[in-house]
Each structure stands twice: as structure tokens, then as C-alpha cells.
Protein backbone atom coordinates (compact mmCIF):
# COMPACT_ATOMS: atom_id res chain seq x y z
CA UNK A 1 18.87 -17.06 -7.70
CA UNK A 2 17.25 -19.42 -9.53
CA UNK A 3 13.28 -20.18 -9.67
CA UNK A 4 11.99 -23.84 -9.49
CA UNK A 5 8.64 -23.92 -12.07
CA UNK A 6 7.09 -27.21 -11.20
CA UNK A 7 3.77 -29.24 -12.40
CA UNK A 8 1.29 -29.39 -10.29
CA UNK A 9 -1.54 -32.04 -12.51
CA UNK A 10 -0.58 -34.61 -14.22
CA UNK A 11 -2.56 -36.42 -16.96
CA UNK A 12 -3.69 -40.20 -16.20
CA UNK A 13 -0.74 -41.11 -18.70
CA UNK A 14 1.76 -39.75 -16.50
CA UNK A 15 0.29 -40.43 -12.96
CA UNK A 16 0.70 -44.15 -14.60
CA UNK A 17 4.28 -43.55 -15.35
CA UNK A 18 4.87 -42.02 -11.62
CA UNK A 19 3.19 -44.81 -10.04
CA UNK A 20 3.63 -48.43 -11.90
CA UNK A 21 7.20 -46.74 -14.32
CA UNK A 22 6.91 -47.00 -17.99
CA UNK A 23 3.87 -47.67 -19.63
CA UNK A 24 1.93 -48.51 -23.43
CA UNK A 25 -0.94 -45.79 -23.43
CA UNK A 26 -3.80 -48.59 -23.12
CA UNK A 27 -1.97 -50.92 -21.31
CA UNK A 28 -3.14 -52.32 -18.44
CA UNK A 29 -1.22 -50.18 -15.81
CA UNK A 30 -2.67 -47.00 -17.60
CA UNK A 31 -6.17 -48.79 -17.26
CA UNK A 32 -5.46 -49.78 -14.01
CA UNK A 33 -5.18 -46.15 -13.24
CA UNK A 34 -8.38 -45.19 -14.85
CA UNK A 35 -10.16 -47.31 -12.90
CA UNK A 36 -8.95 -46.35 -9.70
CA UNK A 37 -9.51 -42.36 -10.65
CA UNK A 38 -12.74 -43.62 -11.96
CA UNK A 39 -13.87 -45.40 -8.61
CA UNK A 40 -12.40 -42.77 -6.56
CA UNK A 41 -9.54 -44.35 -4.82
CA UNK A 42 -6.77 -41.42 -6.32
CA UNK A 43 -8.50 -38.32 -6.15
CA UNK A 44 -8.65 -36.34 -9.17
CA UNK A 45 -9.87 -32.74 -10.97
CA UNK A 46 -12.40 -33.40 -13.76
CA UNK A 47 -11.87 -30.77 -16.74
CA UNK A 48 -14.93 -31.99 -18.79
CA UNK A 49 -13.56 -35.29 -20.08
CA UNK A 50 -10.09 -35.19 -19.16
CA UNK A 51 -9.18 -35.94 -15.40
CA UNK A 52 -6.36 -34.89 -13.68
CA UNK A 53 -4.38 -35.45 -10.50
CA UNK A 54 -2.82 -32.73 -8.30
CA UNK A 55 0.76 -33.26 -7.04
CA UNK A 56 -0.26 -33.69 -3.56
CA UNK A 57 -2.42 -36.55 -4.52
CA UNK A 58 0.62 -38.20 -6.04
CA UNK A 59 2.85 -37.11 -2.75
CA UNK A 60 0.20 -38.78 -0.76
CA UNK A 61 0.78 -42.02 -2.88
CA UNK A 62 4.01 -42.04 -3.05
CA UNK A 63 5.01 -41.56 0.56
CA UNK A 64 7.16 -38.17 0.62
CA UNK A 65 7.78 -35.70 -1.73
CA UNK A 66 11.72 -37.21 -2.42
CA UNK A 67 9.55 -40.20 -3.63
CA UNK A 68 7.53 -38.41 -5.93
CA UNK A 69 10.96 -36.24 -7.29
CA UNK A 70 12.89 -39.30 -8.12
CA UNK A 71 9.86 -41.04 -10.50
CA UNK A 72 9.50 -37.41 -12.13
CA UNK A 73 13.05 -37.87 -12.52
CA UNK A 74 11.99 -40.87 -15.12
CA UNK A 75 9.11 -39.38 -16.67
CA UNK A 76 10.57 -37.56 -20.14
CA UNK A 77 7.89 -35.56 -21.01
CA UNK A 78 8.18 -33.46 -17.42
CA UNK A 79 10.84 -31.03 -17.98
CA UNK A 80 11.51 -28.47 -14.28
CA UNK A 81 12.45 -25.36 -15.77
CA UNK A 82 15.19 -22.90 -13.94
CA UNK A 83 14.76 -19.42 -14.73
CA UNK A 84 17.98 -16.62 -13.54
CA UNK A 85 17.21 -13.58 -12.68
């Protein structure tokens, strides 16, 4: 049987990648993204400086959870892990 070990935050980088694809790390997707954490219209966790946002948050946006899957499926810094036992 094999274990599914998923993400559950995502840094403002990614949620920028799930939501508008591909992206330069100040472009102006990524600040787009800021500023919508920022003004509160993707909810997010605070961890002093760094903000993040929670899975559900991003299932929310994205319509459905298959959604959600097939832009993680784009992102190459997300890896699912599958563990045997």
C-alpha cells in the first residue's frame, strides 16, 4: 500500500505558479499575488514575514481539487512522495 505525502502551504512563489502558470519571481503575476494576499482576497497564514497559503485556499480558487492536482502537476519544485510499506 502506498502512502500519498502531500503539501499542504505553499509559498506566494508557487501559489503564483498554481494560479497564473509559470512565473519570473518579481514579475507581475507574482506581485499580483502579493497584493491580493496582502489585501486579503486569498487567505493566507502569516509566519512572521513570510505568508503562506493552505491547500484548501488554493482548492477554493481553483474550483475542485482535480483542478488544483493538474497545476501541481506543472509546478517542479512540488515533488508527492510514495512511501511502501
Amino acid at each position: 500500500m502506498a502512502l500519498e505525502i502531500y503539501k499542504g502551504l505553499f509559498s506566494i512563489k508557487e501559489t503564483t505558479q498554481i494560479l497564473f502558470g509559470p512565473c519570473k519571481e518579481r514579475g507581475s503575476d507574482y506581485v499580483r499575488t502579493i497584493r491580493m494576499v496582502n489585501d486579503g482576497a486569498i487567505e493566507s497564514i502569516a509566519d512572521r514575514d513570510r505568508k503562506y497559503v493552505a491547500r484548501s485556499t488554493l482548492i477554493n480558487l481553483m474550483g475542485s481539487e482535480d483542478e488544483l492536482k493538474k497545476a501541481l502537476q506543472k509546478l517542479d519544485n512540488v515533488v508527492e512522495l510514495y512511501v511502501d510499506n
